[in-house]
C-alpha atoms as a PDB file:
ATOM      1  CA  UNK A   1      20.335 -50.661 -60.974  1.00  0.00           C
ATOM      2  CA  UNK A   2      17.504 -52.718 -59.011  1.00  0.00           C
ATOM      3  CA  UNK A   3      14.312 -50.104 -59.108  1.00  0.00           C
ATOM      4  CA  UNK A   4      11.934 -50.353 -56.266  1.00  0.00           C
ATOM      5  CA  UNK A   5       8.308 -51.104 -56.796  1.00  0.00           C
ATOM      6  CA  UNK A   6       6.498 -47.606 -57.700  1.00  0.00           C
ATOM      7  CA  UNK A   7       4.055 -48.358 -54.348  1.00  0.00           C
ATOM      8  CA  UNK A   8       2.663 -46.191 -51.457  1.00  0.00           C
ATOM      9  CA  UNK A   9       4.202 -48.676 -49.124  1.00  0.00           C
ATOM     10  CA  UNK A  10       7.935 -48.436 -50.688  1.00  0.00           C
ATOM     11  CA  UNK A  11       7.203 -44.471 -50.167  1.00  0.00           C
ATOM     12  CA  UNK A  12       5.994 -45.231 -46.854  1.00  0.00           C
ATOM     13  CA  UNK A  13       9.132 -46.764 -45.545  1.00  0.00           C
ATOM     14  CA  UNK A  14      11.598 -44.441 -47.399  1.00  0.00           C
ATOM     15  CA  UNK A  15       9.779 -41.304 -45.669  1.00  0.00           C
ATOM     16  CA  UNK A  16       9.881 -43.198 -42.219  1.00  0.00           C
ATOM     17  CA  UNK A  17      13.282 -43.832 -42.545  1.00  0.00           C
ATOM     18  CA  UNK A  18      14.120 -40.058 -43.549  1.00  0.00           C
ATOM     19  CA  UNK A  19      15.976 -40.686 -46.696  1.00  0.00           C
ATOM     20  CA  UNK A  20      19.499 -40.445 -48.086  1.00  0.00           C
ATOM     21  CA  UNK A  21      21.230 -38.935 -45.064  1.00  0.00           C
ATOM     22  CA  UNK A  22      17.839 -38.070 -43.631  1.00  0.00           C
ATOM     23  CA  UNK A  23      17.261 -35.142 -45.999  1.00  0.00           C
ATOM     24  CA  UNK A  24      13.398 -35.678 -46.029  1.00  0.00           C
ATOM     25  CA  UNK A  25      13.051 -34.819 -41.772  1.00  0.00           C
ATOM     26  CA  UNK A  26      15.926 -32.332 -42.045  1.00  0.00           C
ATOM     27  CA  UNK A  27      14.619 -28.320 -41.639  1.00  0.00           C
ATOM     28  CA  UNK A  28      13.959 -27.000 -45.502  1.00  0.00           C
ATOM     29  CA  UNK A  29      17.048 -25.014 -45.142  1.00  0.00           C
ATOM     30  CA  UNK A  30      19.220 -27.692 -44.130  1.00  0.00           C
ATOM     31  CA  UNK A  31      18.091 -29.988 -46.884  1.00  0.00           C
ATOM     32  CA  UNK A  32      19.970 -30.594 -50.080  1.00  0.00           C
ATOM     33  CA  UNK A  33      16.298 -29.532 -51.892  1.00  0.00           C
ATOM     34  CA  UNK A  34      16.837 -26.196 -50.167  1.00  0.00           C
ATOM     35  CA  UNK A  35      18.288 -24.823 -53.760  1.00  0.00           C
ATOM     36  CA  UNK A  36      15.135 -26.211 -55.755  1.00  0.00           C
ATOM     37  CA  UNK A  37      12.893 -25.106 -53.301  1.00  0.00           C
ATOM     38  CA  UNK A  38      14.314 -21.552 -53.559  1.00  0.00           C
ATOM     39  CA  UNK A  39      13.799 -21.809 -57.419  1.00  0.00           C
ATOM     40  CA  UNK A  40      10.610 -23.143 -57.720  1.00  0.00           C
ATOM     41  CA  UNK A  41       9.104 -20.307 -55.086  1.00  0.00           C
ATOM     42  CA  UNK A  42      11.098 -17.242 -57.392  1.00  0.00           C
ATOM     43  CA  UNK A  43       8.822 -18.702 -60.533  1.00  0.00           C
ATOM     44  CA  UNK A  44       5.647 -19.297 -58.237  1.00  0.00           C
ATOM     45  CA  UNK A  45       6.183 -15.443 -57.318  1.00  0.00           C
ATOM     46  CA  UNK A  46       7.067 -14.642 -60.776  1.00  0.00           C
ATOM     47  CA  UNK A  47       4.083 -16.046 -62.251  1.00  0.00           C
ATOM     48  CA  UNK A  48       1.649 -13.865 -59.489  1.00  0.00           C
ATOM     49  CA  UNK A  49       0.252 -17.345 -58.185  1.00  0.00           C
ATOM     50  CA  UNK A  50      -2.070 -16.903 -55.430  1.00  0.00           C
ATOM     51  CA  UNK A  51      -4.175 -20.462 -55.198  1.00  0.00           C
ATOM     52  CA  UNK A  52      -1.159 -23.538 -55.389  1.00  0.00           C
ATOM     53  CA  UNK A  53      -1.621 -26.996 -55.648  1.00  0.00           C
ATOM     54  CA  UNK A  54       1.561 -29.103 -54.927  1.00  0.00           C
ATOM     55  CA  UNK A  55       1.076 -32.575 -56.666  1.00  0.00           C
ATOM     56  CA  UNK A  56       3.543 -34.764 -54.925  1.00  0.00           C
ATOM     57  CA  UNK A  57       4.051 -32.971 -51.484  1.00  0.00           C
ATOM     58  CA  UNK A  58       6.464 -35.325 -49.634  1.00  0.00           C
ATOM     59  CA  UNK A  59       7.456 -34.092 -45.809  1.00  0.00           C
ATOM     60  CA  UNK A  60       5.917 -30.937 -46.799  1.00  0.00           C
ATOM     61  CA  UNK A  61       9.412 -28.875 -47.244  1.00  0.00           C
ATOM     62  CA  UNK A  62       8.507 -27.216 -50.165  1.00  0.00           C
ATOM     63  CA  UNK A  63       4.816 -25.842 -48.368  1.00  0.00           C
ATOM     64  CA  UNK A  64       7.378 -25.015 -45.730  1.00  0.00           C
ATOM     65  CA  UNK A  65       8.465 -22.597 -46.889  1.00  0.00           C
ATOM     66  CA  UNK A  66       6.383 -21.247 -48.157  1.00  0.00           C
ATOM     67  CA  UNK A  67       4.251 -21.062 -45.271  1.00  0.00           C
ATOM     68  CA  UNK A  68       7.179 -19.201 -43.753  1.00  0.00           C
ATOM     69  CA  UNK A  69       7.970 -16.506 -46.759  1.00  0.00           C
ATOM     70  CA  UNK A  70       4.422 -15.938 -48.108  1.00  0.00           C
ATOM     71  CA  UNK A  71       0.795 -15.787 -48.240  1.00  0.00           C
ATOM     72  CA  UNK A  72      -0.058 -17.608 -50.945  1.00  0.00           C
ATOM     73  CA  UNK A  73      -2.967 -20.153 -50.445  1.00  0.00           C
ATOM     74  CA  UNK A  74      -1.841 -23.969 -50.513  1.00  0.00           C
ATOM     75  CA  UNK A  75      -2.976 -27.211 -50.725  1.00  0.00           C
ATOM     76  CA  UNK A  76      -0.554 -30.149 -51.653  1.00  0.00           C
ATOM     77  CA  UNK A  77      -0.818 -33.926 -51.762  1.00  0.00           C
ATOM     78  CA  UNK A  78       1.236 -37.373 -51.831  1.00  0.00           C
ATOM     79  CA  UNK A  79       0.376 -41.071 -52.347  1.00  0.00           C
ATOM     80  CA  UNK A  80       1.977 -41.958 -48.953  1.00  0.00           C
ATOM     81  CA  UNK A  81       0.146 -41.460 -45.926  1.00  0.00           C
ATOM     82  CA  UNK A  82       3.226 -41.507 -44.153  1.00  0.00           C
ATOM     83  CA  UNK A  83       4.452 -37.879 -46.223  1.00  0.00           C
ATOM     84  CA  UNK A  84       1.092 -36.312 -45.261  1.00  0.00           C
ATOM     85  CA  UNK A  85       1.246 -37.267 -41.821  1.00  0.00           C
ATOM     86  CA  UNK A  86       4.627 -36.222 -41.299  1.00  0.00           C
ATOM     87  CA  UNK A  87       4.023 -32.806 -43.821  1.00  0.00           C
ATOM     88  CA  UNK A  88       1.253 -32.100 -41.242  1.00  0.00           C
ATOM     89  CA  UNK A  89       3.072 -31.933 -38.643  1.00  0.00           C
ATOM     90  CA  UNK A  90       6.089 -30.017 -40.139  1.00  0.00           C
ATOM     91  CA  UNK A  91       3.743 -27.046 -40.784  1.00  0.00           C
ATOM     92  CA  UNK A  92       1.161 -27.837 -38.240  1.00  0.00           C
ATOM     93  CA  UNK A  93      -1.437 -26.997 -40.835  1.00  0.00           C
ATOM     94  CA  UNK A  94      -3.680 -30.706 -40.879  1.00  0.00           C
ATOM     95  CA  UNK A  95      -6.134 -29.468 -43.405  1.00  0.00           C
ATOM     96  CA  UNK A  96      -3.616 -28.479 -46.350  1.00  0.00           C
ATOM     97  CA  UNK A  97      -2.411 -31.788 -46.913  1.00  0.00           C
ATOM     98  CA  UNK A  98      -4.307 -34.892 -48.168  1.00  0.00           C
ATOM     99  CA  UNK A  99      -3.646 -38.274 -49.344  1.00  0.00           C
ATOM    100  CA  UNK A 100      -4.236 -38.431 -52.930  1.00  0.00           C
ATOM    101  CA  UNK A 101      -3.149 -40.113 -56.670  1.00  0.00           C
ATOM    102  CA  UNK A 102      -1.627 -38.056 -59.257  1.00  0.00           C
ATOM    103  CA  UNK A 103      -3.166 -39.726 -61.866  1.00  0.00           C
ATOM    104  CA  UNK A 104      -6.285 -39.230 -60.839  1.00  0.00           C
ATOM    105  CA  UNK A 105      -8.823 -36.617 -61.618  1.00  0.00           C
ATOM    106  CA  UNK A 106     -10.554 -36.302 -58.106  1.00  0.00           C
ATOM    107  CA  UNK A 107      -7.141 -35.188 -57.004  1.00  0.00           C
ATOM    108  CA  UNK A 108      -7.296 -31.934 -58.717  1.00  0.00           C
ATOM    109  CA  UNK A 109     -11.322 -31.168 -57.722  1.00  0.00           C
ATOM    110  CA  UNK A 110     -10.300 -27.649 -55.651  1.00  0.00           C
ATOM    111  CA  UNK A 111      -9.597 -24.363 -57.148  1.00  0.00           C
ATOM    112  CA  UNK A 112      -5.763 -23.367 -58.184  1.00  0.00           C
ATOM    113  CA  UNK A 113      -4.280 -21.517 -60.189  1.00  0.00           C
ATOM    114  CA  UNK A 114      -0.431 -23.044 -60.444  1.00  0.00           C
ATOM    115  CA  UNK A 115       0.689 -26.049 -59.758  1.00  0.00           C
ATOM    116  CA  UNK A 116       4.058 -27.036 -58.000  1.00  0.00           C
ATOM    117  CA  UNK A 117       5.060 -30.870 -59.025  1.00  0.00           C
ATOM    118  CA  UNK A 118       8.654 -31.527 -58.004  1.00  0.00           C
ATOM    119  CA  UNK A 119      10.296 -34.317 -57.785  1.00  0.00           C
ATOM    120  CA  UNK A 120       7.406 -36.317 -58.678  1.00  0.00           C
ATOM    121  CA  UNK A 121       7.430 -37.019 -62.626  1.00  0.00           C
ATOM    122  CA  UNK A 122      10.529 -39.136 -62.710  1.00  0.00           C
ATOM    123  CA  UNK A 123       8.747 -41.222 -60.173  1.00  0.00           C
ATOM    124  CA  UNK A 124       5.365 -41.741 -62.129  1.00  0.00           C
ATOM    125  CA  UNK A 125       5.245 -44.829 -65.029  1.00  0.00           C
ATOM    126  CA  UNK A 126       2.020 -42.717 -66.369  1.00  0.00           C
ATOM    127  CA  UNK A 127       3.969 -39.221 -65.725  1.00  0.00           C
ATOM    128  CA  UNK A 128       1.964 -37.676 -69.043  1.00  0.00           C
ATOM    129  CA  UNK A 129      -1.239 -38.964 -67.743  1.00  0.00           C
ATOM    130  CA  UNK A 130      -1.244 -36.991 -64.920  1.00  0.00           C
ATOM    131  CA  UNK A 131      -0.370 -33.645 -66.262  1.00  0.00           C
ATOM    132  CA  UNK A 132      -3.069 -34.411 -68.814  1.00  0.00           C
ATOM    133  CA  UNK A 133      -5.321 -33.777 -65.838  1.00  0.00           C
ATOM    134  CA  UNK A 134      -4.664 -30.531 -64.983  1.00  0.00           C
ATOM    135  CA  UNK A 135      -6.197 -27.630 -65.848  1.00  0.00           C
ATOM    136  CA  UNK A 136      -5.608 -25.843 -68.750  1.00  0.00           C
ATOM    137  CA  UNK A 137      -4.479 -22.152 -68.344  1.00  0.00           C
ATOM    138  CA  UNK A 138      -2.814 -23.215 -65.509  1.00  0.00           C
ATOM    139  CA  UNK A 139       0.838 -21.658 -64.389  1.00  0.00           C
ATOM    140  CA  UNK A 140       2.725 -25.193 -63.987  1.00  0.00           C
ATOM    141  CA  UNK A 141       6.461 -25.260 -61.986  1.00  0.00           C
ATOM    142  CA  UNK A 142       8.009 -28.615 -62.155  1.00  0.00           C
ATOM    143  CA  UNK A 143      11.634 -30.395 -61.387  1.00  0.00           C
ATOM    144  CA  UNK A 144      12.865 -33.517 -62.358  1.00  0.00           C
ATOM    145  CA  UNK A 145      16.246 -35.053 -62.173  1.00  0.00           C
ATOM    146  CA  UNK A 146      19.226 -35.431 -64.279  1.00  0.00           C
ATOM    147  CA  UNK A 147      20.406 -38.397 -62.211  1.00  0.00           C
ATOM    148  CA  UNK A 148      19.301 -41.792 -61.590  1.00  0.00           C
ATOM    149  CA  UNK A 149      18.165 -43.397 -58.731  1.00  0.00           C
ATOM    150  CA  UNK A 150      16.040 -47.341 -57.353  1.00  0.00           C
ATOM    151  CA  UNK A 151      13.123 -45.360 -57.062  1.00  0.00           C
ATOM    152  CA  UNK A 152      12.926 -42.927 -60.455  1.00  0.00           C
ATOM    153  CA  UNK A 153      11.397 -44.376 -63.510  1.00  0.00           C
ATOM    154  CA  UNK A 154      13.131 -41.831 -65.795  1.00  0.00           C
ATOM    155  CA  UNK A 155      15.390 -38.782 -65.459  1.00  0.00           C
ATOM    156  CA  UNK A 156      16.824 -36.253 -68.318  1.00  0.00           C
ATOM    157  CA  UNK A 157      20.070 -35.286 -69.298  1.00  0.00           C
ATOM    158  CA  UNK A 158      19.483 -31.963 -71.408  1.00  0.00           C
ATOM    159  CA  UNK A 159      16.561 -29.498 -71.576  1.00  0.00           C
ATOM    160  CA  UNK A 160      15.649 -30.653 -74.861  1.00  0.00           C
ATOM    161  CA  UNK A 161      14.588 -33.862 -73.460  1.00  0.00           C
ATOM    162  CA  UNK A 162      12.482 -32.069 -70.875  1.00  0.00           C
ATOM    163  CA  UNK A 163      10.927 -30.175 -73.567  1.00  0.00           C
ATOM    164  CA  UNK A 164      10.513 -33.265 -75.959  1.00  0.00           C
ATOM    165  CA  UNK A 165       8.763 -35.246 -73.136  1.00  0.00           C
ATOM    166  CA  UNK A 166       6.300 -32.458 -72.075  1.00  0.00           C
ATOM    167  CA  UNK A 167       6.481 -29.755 -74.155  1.00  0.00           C
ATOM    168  CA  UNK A 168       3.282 -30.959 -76.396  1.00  0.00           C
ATOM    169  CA  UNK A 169       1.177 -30.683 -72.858  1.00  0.00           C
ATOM    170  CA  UNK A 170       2.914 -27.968 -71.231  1.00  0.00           C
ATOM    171  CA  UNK A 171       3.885 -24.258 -72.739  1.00  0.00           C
ATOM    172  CA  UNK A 172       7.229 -24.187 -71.556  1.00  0.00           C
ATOM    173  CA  UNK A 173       8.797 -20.587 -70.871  1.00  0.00           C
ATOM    174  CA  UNK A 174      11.849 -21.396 -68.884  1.00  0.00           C
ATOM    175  CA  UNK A 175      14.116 -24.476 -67.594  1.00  0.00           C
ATOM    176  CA  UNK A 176      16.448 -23.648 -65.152  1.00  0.00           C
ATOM    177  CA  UNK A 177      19.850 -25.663 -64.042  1.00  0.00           C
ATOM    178  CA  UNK A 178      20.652 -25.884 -60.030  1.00  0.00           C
ATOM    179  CA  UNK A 179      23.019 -28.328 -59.224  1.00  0.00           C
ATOM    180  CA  UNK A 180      22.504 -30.828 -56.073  1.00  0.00           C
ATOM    181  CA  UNK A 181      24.391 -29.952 -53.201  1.00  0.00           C
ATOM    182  CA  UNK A 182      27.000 -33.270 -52.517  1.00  0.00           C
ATOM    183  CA  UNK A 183      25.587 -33.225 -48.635  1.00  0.00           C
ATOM    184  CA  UNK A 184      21.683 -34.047 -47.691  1.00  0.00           C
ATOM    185  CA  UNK A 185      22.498 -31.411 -44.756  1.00  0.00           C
ATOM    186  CA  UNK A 186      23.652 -28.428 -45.765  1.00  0.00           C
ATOM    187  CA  UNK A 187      23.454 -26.635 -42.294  1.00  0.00           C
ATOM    188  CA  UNK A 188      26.205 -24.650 -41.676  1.00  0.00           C
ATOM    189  CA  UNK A 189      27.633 -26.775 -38.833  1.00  0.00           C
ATOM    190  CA  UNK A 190      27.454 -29.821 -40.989  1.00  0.00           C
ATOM    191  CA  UNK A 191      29.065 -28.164 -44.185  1.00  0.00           C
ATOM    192  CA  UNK A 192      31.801 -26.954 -41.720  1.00  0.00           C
ATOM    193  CA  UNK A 193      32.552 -30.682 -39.826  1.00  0.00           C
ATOM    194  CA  UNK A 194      32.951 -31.939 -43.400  1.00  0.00           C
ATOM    195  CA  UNK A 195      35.421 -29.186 -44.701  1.00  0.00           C
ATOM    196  CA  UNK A 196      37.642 -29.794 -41.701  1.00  0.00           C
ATOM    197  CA  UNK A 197      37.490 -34.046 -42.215  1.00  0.00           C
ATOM    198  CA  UNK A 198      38.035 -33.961 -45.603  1.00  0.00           C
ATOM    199  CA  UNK A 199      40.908 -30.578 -45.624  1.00  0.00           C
ATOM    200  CA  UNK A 200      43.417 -33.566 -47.480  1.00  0.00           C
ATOM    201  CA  UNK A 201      40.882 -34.456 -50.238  1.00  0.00           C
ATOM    202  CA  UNK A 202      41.131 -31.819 -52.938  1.00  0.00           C
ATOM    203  CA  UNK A 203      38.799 -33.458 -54.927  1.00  0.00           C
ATOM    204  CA  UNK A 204      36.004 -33.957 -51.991  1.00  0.00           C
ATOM    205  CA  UNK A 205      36.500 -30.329 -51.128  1.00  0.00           C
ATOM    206  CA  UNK A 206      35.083 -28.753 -54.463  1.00  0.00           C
ATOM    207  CA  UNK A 207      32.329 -30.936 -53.984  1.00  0.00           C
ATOM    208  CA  UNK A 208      31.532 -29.350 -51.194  1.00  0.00           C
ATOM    209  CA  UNK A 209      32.166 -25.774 -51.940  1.00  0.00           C
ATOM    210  CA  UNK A 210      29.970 -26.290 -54.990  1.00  0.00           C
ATOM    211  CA  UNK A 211      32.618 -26.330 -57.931  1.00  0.00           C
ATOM    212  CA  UNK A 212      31.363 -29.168 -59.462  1.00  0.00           C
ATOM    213  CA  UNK A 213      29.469 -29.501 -62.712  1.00  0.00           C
ATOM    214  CA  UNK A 214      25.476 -29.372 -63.405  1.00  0.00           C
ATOM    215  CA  UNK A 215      26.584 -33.003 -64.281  1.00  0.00           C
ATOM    216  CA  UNK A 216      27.436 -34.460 -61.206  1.00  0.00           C
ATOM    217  CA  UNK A 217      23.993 -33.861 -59.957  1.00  0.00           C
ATOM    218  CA  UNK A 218      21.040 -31.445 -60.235  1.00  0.00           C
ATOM    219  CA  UNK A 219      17.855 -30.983 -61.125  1.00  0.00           C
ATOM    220  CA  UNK A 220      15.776 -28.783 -64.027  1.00  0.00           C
ATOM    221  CA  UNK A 221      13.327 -26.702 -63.490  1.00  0.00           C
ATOM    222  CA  UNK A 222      10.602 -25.574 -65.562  1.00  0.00           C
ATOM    223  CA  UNK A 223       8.022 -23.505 -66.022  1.00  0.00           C
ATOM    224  CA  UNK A 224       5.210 -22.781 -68.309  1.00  0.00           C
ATOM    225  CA  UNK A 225       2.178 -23.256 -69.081  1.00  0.00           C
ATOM    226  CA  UNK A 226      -0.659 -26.252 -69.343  1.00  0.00           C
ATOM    227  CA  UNK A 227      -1.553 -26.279 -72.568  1.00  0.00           C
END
């Protein structure tokens, strides 16, 4: 598989184009990361955050939601202006977002208490460099992939490698399992269209009532603590 060059500007583009079936400018609940998002906020709850920091913000889906479901103070950031300009104005909130580098420290000079990194480390050559900068004490929740794709540097195939990777910087408590949905829109009008063209195609059909395998597609997600 030809990987694209780990760049703002290759970020830039896939953002302005929307993504894979234009999940990234979908609604949060019609997006195929609707089922992460919905784990990662049940362990920011969990954990009692009140102060996040999302490293790796995208379109702002994730701060979406939960702008909509809670009051829990937030500030998140990408390396592509063109994710903080379009998070911005998905949430209308202009001063939670920022343009910033993961791997580097003045990206993490605010106060938090958890941080929310998802669907970022897979993307990152110098993945471990990065957590190394974050506080310690602090409540981390993180996803990465068990699939490949041009633009990830790594993804994992079984918890243990999760742990093995990270588990020296971060406490982990808890990996979870949520399988990808097989559509980037998962609105009910778009599952439905799809059910009805693809009624002859067994096989297509448990894909998209969900009977498929962690295998075919997900993502874990873990929580813990930074060492």
């Amino acid at each position: 598989m030809d990987k694209l060059p780990q760049t703002p500007e290759t970020y830039d583009r896939m953002f302005a184009n929307g993504g894979y079936g234009g999940a990234f400018q979908l609604p949060y609940r019609h997006s195929w990361y609707y089922p992460m998002y919905k784990g990662v906020y049940k362990a920011v709850k969990a954990a009692g955050a009140r102060h996040v920091l999302e490293v790796g913000c995208g379109t702002g889906g994730f701060a979406h939601l939960l702008f909509e479901q809670g009051d829990i103070d937030y500030c998140g950031f990408d390396f592509s202006p063109e994710a903080v300009s379009q998070a911005r104005a998905r949430t209308s909130r202009e001063d939670s977002f920022f343009v910033g580098d993961a791997t580097v420290a003045g990206s993490y000079a605010r106060d938090y208490d958890t941080i929310v990194c998802t669907e970022v480390l897979e993307h990152i050559e110098a993945d471990r460099t990065a957590i190394s900068l974050w506080k310690a004490g602090t409540t981390c929740v993180c996803s990465v992939p068990n699939f490949d794709s041009t633009v990830h540097v790594r993804f994992f195939r079984h918890e243990d490698e999760v742990r093995e990777r990270y588990g020296d910087l971060i406490d982990i408590t808890g990996i979870a399992r949520i399988r990808k949905p097989w559509l980037p829109d998962i609105s009910l009008r778009n599952r439905l269209r799809h059910l009805v063209w693809n009624r002859y195609q067994p096989r297509r059909l448990l894909y998209l009532l969900g009977m498929t395998s962690f295998d075919k597609g997900g993502w874990f997600v873990f929580t813990g603590t930074r060492r």
